[in-house]
Protein backbone atom coordinates (compact mmCIF):
# COMPACT_ATOMS: atom_id res chain seq x y z
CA UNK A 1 93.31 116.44 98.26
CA UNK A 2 94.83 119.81 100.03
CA UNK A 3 91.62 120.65 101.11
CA UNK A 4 90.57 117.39 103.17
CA UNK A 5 90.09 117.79 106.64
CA UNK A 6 92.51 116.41 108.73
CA UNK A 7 89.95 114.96 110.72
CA UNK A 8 88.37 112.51 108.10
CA UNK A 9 91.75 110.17 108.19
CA UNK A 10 92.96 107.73 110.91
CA UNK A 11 96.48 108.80 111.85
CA UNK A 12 99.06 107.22 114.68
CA UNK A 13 98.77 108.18 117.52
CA UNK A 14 102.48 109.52 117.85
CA UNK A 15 101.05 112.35 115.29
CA UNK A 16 98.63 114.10 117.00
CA UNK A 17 100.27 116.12 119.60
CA UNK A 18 101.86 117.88 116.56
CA UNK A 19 99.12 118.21 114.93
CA UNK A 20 97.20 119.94 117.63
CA UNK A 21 100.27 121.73 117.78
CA UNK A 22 100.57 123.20 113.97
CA UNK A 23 96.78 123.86 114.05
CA UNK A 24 96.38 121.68 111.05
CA UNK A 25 92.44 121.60 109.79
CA UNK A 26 93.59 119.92 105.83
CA UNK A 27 95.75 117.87 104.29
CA UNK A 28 97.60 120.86 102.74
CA UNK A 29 98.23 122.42 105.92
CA UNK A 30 100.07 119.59 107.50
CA UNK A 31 101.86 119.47 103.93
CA UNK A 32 102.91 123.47 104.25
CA UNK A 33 104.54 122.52 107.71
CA UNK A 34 106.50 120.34 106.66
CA UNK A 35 107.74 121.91 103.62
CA UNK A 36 108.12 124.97 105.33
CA UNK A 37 109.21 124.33 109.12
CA UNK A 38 111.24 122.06 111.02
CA UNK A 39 110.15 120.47 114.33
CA UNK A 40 112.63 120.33 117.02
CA UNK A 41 111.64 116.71 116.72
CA UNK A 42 112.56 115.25 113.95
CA UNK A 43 111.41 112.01 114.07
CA UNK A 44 107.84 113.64 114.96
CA UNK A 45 108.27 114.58 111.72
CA UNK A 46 109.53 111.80 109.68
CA UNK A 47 106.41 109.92 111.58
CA UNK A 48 104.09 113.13 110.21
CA UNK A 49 105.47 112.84 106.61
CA UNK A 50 104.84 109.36 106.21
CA UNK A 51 101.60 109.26 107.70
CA UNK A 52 100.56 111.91 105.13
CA UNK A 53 102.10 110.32 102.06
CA UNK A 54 100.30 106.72 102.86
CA UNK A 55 97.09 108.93 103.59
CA UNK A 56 97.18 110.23 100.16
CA UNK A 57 98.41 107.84 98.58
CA UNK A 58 95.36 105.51 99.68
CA UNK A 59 93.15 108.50 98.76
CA UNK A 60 94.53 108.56 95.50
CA UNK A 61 92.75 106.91 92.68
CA UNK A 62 94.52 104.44 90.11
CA UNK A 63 95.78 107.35 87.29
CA UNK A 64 97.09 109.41 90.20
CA UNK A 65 98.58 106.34 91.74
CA UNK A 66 100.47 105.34 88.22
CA UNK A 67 101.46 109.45 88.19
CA UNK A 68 103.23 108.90 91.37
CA UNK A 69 105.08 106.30 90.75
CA UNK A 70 105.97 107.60 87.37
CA UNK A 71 107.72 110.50 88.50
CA UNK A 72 109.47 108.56 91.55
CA UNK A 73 110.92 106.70 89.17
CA UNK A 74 111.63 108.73 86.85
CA UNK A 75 113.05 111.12 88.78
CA UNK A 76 114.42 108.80 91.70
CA UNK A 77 112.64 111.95 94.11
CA UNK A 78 111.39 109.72 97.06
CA UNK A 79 113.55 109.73 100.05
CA UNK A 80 112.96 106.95 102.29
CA UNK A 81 113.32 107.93 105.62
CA UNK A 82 114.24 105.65 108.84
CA UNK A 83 110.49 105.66 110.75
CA UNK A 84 110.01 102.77 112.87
């Protein structure tokens, strides 16, 4: 999935300026960024990261679906995040 183009998904509108910003050409670039640098806009951000977790998450197929929510479970690791 880190290697789809960032092109081949729909994403709001409010997200592109930053991604024309970061250069992002896959999935796994816009997924470096975030791990790795902060915006000084935030909230682009928090719109950015869920964009890309309901874009993979509809990309995923039913085992890595059940594998995700597994481990958010399990591990109580997903931080919901205030994105109107």
């Amino acid at each position: 999935m880190r290697i789809m183009p960032v092109g081949s998904e729909i994403w709001p509108e409010e997200c592109e300026p930053l991604l024309k910003k970061i250069g992002a050409e896959t999935i796994g670039d816009v997924a470096d960024y975030l791990n790795k640098s902060k915006s000084e806009n935030s909230s682009a951000d928090d719109v950015l990261f869920t964009a890309l977790l309901k874009i993979c998450y509809e990309n995923m197929d039913m085992d890595g679906k059940m594998v995700f929510w597994e481990d958010m479970l399990e591990n109580n690791s997903l931080e919901w995040r205030d994105v109107e």
